[in-house]
C-alpha atoms as a PDB file:
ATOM      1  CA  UNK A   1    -136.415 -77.778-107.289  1.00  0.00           C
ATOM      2  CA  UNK A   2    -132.972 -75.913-107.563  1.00  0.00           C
ATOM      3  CA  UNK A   3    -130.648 -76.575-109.718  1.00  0.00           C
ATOM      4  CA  UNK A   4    -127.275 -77.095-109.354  1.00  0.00           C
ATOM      5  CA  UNK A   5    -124.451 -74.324-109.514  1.00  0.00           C
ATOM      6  CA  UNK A   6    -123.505 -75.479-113.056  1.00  0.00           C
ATOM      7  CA  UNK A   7    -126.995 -74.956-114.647  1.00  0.00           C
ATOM      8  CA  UNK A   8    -127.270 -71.381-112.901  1.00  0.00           C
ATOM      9  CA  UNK A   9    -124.257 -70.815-113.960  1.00  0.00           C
ATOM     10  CA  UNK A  10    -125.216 -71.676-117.524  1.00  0.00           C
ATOM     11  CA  UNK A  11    -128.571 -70.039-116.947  1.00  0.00           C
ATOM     12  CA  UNK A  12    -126.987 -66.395-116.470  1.00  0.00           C
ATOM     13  CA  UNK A  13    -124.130 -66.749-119.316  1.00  0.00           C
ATOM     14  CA  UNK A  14    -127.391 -66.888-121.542  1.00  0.00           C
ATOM     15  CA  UNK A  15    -129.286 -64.362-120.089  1.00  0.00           C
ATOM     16  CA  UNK A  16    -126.511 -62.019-120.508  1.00  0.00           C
ATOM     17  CA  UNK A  17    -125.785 -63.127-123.861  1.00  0.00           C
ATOM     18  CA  UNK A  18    -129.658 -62.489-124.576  1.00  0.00           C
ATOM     19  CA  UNK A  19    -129.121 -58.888-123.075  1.00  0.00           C
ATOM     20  CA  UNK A  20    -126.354 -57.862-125.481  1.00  0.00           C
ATOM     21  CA  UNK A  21    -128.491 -59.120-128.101  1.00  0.00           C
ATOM     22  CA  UNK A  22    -130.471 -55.841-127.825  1.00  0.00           C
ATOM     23  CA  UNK A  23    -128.616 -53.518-131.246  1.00  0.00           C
ATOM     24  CA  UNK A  24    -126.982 -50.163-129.557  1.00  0.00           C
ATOM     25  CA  UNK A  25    -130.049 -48.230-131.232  1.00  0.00           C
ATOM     26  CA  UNK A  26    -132.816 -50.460-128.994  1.00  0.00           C
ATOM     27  CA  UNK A  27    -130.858 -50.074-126.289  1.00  0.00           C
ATOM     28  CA  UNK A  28    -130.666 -45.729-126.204  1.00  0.00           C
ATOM     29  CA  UNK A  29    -134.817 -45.934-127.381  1.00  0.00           C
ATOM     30  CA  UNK A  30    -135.062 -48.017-124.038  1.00  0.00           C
ATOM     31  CA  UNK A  31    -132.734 -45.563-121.963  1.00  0.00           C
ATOM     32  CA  UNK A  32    -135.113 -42.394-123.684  1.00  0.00           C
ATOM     33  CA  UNK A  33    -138.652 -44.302-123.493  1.00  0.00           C
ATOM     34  CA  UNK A  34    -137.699 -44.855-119.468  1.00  0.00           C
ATOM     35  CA  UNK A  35    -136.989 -41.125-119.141  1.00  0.00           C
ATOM     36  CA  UNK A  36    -140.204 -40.601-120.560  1.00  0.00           C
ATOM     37  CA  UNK A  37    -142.462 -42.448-118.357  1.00  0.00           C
ATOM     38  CA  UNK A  38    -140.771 -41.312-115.409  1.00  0.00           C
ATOM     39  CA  UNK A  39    -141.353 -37.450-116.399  1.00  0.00           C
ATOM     40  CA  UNK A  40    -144.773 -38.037-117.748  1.00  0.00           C
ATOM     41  CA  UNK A  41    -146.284 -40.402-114.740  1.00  0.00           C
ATOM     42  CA  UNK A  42    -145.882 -37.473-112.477  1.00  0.00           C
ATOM     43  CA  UNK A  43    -149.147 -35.765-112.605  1.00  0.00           C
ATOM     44  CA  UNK A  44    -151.059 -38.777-113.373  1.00  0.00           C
ATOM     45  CA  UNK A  45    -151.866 -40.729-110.299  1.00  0.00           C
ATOM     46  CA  UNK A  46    -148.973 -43.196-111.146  1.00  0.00           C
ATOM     47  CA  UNK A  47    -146.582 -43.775-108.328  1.00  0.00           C
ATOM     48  CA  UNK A  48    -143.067 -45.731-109.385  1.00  0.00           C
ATOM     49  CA  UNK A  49    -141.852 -48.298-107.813  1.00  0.00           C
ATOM     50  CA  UNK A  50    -138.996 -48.819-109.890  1.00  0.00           C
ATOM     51  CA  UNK A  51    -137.653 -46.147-112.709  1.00  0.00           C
ATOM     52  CA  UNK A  52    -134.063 -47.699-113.135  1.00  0.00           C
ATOM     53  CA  UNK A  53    -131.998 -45.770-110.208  1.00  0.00           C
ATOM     54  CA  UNK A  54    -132.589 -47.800-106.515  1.00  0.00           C
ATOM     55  CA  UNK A  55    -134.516 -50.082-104.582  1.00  0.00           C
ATOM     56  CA  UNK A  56    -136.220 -47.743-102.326  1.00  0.00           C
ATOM     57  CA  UNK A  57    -139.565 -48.867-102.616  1.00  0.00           C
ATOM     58  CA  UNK A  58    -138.518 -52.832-102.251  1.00  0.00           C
ATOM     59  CA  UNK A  59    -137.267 -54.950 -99.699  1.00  0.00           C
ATOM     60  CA  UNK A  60    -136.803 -58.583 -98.820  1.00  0.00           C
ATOM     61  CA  UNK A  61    -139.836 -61.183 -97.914  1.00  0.00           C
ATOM     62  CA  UNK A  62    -139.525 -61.013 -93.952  1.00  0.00           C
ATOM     63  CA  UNK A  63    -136.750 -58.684 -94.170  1.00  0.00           C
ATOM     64  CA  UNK A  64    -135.881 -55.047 -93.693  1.00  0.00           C
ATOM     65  CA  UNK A  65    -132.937 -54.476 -96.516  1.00  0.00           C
ATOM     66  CA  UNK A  66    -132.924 -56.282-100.387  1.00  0.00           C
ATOM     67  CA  UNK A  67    -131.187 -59.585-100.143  1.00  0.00           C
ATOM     68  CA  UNK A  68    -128.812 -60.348-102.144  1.00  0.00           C
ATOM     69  CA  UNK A  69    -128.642 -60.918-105.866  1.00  0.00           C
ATOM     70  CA  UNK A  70    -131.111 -58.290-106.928  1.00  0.00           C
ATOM     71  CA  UNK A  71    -128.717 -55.483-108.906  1.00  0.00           C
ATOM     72  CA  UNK A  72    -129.452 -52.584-110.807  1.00  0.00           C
ATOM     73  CA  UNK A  73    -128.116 -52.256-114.232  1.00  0.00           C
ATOM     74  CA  UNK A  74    -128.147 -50.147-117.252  1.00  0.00           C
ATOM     75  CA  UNK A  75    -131.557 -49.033-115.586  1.00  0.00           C
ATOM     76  CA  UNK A  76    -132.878 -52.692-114.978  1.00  0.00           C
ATOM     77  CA  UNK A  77    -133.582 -54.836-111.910  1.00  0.00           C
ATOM     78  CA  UNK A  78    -131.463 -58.296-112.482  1.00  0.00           C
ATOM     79  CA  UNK A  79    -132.095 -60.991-110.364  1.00  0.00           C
ATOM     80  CA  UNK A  80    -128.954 -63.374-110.308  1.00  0.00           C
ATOM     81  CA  UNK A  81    -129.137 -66.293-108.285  1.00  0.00           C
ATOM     82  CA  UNK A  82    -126.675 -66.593-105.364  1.00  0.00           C
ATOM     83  CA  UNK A  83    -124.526 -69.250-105.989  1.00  0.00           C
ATOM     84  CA  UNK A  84    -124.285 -69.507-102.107  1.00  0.00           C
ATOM     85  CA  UNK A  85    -127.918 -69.234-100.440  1.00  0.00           C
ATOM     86  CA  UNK A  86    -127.756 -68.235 -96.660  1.00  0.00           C
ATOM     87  CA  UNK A  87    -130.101 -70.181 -94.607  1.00  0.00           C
ATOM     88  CA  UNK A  88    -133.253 -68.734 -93.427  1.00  0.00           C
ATOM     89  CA  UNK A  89    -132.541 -66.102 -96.350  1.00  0.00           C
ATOM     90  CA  UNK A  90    -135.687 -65.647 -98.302  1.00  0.00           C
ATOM     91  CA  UNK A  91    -134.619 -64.059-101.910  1.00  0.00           C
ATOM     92  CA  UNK A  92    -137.968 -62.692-103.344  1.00  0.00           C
ATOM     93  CA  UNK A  93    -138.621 -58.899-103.136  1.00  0.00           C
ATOM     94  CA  UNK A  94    -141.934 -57.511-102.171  1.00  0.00           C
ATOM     95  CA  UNK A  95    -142.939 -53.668-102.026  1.00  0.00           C
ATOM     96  CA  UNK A  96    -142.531 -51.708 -98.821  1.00  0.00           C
ATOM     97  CA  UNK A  97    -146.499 -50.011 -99.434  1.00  0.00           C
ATOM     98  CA  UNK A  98    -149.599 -52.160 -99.588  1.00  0.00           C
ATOM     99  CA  UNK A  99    -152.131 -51.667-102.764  1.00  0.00           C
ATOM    100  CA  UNK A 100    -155.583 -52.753-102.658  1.00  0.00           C
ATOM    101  CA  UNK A 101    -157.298 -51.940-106.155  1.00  0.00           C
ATOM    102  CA  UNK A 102    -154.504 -51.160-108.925  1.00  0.00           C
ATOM    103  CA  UNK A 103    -152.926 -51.199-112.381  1.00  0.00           C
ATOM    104  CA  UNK A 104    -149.663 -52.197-112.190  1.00  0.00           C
ATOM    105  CA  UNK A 105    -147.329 -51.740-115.142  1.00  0.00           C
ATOM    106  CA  UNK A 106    -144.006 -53.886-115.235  1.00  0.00           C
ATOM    107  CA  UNK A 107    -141.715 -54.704-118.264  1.00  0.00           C
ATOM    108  CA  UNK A 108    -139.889 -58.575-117.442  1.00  0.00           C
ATOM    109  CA  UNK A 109    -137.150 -59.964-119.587  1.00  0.00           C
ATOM    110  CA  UNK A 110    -136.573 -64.016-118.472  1.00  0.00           C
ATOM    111  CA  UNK A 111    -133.359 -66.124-119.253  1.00  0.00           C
ATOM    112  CA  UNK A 112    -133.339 -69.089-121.482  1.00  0.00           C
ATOM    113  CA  UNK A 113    -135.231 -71.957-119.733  1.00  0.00           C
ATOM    114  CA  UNK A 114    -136.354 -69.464-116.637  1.00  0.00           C
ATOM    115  CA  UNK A 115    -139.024 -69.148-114.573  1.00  0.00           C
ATOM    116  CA  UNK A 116    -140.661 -66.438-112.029  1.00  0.00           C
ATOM    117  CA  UNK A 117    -143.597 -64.703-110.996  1.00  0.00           C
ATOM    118  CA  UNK A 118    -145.122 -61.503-110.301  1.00  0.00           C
ATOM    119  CA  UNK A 119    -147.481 -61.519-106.823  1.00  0.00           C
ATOM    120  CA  UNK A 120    -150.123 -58.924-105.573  1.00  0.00           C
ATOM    121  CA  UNK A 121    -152.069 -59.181-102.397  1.00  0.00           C
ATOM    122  CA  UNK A 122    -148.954 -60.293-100.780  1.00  0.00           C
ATOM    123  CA  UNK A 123    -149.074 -60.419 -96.700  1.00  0.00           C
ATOM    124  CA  UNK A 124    -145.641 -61.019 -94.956  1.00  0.00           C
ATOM    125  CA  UNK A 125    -146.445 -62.995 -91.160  1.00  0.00           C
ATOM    126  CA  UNK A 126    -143.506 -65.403 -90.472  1.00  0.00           C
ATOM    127  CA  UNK A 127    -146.073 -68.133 -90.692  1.00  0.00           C
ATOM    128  CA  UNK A 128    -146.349 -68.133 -94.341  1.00  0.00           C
ATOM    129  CA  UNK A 129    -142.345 -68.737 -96.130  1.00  0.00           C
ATOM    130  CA  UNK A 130    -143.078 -67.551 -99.421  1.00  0.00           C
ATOM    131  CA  UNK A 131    -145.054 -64.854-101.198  1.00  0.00           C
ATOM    132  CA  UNK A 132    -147.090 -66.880-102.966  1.00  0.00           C
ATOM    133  CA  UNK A 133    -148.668 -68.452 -99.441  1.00  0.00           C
ATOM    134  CA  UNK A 134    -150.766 -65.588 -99.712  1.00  0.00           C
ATOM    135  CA  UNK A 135    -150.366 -63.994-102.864  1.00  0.00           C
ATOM    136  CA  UNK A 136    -151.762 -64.448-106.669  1.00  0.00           C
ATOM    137  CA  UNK A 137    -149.079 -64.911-109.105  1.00  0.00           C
ATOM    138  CA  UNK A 138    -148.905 -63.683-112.898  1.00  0.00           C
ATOM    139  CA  UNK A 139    -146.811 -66.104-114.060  1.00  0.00           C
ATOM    140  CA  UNK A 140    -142.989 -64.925-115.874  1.00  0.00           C
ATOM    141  CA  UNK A 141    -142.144 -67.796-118.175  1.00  0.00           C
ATOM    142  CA  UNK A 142    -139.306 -69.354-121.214  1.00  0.00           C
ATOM    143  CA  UNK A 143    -142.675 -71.220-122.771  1.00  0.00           C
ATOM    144  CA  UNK A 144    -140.393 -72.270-124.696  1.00  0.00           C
ATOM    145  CA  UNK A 145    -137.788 -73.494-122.601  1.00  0.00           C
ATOM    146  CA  UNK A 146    -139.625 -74.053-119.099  1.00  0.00           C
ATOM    147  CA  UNK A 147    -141.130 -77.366-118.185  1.00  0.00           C
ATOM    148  CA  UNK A 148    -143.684 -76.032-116.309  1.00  0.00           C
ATOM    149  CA  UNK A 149    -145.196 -74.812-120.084  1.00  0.00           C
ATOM    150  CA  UNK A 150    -145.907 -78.001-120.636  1.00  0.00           C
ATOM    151  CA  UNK A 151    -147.830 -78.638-117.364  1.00  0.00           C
ATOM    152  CA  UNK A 152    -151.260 -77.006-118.973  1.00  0.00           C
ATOM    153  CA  UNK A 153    -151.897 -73.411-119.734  1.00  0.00           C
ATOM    154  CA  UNK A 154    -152.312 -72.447-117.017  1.00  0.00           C
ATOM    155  CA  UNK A 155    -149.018 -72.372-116.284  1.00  0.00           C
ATOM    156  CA  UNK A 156    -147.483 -70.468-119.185  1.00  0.00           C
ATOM    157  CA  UNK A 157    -146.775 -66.912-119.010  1.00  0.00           C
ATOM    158  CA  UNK A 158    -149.361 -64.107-118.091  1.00  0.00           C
ATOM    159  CA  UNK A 159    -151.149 -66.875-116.899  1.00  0.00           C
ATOM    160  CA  UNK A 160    -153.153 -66.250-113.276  1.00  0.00           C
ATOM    161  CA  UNK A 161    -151.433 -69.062-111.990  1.00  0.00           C
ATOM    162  CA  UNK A 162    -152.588 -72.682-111.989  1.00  0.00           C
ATOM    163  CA  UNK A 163    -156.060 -70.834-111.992  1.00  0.00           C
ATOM    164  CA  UNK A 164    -156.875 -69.080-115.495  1.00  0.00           C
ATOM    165  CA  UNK A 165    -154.712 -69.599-118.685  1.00  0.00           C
ATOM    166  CA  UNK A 166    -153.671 -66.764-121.164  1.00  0.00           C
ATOM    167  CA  UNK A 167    -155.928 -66.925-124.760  1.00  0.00           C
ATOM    168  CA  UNK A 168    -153.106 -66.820-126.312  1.00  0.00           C
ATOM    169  CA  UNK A 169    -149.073 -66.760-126.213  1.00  0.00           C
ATOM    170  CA  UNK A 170    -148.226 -63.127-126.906  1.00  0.00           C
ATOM    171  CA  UNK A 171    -144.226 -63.634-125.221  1.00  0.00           C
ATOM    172  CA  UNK A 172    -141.613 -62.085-127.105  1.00  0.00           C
ATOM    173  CA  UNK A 173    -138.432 -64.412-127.652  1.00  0.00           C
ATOM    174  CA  UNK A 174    -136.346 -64.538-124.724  1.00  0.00           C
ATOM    175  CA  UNK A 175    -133.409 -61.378-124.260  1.00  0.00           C
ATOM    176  CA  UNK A 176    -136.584 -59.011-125.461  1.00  0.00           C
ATOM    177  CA  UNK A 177    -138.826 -57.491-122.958  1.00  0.00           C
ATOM    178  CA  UNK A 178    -142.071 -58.350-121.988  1.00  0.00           C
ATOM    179  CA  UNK A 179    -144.646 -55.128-121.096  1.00  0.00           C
ATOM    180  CA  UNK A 180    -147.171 -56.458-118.476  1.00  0.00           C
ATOM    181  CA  UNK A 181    -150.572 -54.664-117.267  1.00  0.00           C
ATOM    182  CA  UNK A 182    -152.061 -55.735-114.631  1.00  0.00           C
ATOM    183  CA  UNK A 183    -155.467 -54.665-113.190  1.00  0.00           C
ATOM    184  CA  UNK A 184    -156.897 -55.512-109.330  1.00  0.00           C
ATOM    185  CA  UNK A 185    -160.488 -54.329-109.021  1.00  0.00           C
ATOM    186  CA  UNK A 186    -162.063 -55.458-106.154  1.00  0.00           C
ATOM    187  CA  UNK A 187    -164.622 -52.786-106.476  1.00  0.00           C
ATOM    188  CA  UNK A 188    -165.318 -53.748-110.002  1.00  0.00           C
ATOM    189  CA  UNK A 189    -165.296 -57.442-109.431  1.00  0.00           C
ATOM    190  CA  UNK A 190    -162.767 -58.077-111.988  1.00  0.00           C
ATOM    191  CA  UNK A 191    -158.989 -58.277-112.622  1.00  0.00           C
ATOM    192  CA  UNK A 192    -157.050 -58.645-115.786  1.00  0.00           C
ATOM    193  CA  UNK A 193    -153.548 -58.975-117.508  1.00  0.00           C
ATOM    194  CA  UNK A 194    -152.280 -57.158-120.511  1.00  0.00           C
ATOM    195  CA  UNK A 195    -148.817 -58.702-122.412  1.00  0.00           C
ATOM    196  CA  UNK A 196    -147.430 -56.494-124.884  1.00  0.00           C
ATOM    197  CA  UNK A 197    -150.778 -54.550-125.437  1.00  0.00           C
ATOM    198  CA  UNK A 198    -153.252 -57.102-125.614  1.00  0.00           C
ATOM    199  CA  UNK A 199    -155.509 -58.351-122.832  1.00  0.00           C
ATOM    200  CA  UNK A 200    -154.886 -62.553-122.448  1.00  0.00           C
ATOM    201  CA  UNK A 201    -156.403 -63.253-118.994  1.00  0.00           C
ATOM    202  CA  UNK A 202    -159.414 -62.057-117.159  1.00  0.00           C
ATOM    203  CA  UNK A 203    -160.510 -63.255-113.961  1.00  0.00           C
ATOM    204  CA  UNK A 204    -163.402 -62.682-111.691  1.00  0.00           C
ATOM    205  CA  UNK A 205    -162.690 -61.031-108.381  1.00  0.00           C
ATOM    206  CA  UNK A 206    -166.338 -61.028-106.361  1.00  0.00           C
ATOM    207  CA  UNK A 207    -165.956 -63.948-103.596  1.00  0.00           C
ATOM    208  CA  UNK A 208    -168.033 -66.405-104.888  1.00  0.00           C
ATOM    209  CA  UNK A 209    -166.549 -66.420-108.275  1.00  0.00           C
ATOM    210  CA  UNK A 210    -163.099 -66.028-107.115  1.00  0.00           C
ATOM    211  CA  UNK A 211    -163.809 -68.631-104.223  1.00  0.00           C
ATOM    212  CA  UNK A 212    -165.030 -71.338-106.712  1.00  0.00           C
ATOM    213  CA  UNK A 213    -161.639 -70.546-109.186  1.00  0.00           C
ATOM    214  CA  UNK A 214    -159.283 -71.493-106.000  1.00  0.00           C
ATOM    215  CA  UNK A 215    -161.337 -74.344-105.096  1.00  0.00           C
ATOM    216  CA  UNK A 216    -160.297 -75.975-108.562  1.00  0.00           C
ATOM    217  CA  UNK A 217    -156.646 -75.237-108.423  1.00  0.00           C
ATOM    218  CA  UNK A 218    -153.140 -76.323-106.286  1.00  0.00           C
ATOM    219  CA  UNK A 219    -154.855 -73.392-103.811  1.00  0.00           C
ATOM    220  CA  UNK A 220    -157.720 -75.337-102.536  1.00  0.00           C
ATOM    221  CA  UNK A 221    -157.574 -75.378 -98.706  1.00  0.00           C
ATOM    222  CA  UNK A 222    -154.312 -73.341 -98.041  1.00  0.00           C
ATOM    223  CA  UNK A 223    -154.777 -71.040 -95.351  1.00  0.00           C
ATOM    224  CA  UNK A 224    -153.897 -67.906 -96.480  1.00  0.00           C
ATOM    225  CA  UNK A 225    -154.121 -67.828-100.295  1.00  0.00           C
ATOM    226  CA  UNK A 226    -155.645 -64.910-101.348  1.00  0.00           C
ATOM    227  CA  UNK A 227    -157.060 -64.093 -98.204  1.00  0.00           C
ATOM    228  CA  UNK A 228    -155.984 -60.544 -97.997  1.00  0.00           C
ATOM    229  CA  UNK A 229    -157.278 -57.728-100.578  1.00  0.00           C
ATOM    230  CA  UNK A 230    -154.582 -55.252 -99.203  1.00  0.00           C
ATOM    231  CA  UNK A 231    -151.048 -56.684 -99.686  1.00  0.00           C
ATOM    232  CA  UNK A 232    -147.648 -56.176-101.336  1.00  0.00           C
ATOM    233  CA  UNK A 233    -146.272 -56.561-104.259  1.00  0.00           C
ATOM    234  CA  UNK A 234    -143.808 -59.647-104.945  1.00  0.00           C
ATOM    235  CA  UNK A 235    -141.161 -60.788-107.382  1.00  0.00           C
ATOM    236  CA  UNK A 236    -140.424 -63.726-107.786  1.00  0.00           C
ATOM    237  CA  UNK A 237    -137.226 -66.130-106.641  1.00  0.00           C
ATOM    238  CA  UNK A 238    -137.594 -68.860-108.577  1.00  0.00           C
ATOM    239  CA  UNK A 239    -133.882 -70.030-108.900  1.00  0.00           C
ATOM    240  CA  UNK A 240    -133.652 -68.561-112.645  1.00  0.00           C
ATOM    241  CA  UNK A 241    -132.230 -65.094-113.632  1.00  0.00           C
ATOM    242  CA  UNK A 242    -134.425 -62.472-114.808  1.00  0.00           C
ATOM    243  CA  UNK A 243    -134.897 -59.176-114.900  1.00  0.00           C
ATOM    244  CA  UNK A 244    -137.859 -56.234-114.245  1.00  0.00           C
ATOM    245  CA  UNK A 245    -137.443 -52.496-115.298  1.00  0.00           C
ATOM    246  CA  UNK A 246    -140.459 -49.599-115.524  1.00  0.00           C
ATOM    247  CA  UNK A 247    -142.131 -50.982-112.942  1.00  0.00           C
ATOM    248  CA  UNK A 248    -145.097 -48.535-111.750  1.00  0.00           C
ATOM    249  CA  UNK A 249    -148.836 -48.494-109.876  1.00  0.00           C
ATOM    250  CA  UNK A 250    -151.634 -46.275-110.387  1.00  0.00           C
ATOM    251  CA  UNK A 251    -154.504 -47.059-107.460  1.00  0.00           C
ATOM    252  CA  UNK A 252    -157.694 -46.928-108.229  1.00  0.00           C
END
């Protein structure tokens, strides 16, 4: 459900306020450690998708150009909700190139109370609205501040969504950022997620396996879940403010 200008409103006063929290000294190590995975990635199979500078590799859901909302600063992606949606607009962002098997390494910073998502496998046909029609979500979370924590586990960030829960909460507080790992192996039968360097969710990818998870979750019987091993990349509109920086792929 969205909420009203004055909670946005609210939402992104905090977020900011969470930003500037950062001291000038772990905001010039995050400026340097950026540089450094962007020079370093070069010669190692990792392609970027985002190091900081523009939104070449992104685009809208259904859409040709990035919607509004989505901004680049001080090397960041920031998501801040329109206060004005257009209709028929669809605000999340999803990768121009398709991945099949992949680690994908993204660092996600969420506003007080917020709530988003990070999709793979996504397939864009006008018949499905949203990303997560098709795709599996990692789930970007305020556990503390998010009623949807509270709606099991498996809801809670790093979480495969609604289908397996983290083993434990390793979030940082909210303004901090949040390093993410995520690994698609079809080939391996297996998929995991990494938060801040340790390894909280892993999920069976072979068909049965993976076919008896959806069957147990919100998932059950919608047409297109999961349905496609090569897809897109999504982030996640959820109505909150939050922000995605380093973000890089390495196929496998």
């Amino acid at each position: 459900m969205r909420k009203g200008l004055t909670s946005i409103v609210a939402l992104i006063v905090l977020f900011f306020a969470g930003c500037k929290g950062n001291t000038k000294a772990e905001q010039e190590k995050d400026v340097k450690l950026q540089a450094k995975m962007t020079e370093s990635d070069q010669d190692s199979g990792w392609i970027i998708l985002f190091d900081g500078t523009d939104l070449q590799a992104w685009k809208g859901y259904l859409q040709d150009e990035v919607p509004e909302g989505w901004n680049i600063r001080d090397g960041a992606l920031f998501f801040d909700p329109p206060e004005k949606r257009k209709e028929g607009v669809n605000y999340n962002l999803v990768s121009r190139d398709s991945f099949t098997d992949f680690e994908l390494a993204i660092e996600w910073q969420i506003s007080r109370g917020g709530n988003s998502g990070i999709f793979w496998g996504v397939y864009e046909d006008p018949k499905y609205g949203q990303p997560y029609e098709t795709g599996p979500e990692i789930q970007v979370l305020d556990n503390s501040g998010h009623p949807d924590a509270k709606n099991g586990t498996t809801h809670q960030a790093g979480a495969l969504y609604d289908m397996v829960a983290p083993s434990e909460d390793m979030t940082l507080p909210v303004g901090k950022w949040n390093h993410t790992l995520i690994t698609v192996n079809h080939k391996a039968g297996k998929g995991s997620v990494q938060l801040n360097g340790k390894t909280i969710v892993e999920f069976p990818l072979t068909k049965a396996d993976w076919d008896a998870m959806v069957a147990k979750s919100k998932f059950a019987g919608w047409e297109g879940f999961s349905k496609f091993r090569t897809g897109k990349i999504g982030l996640q509109d959820h109505g909150d403010p939050v922000a995605f920086r380093n973000i890089k792929i390495k196929p496998l």
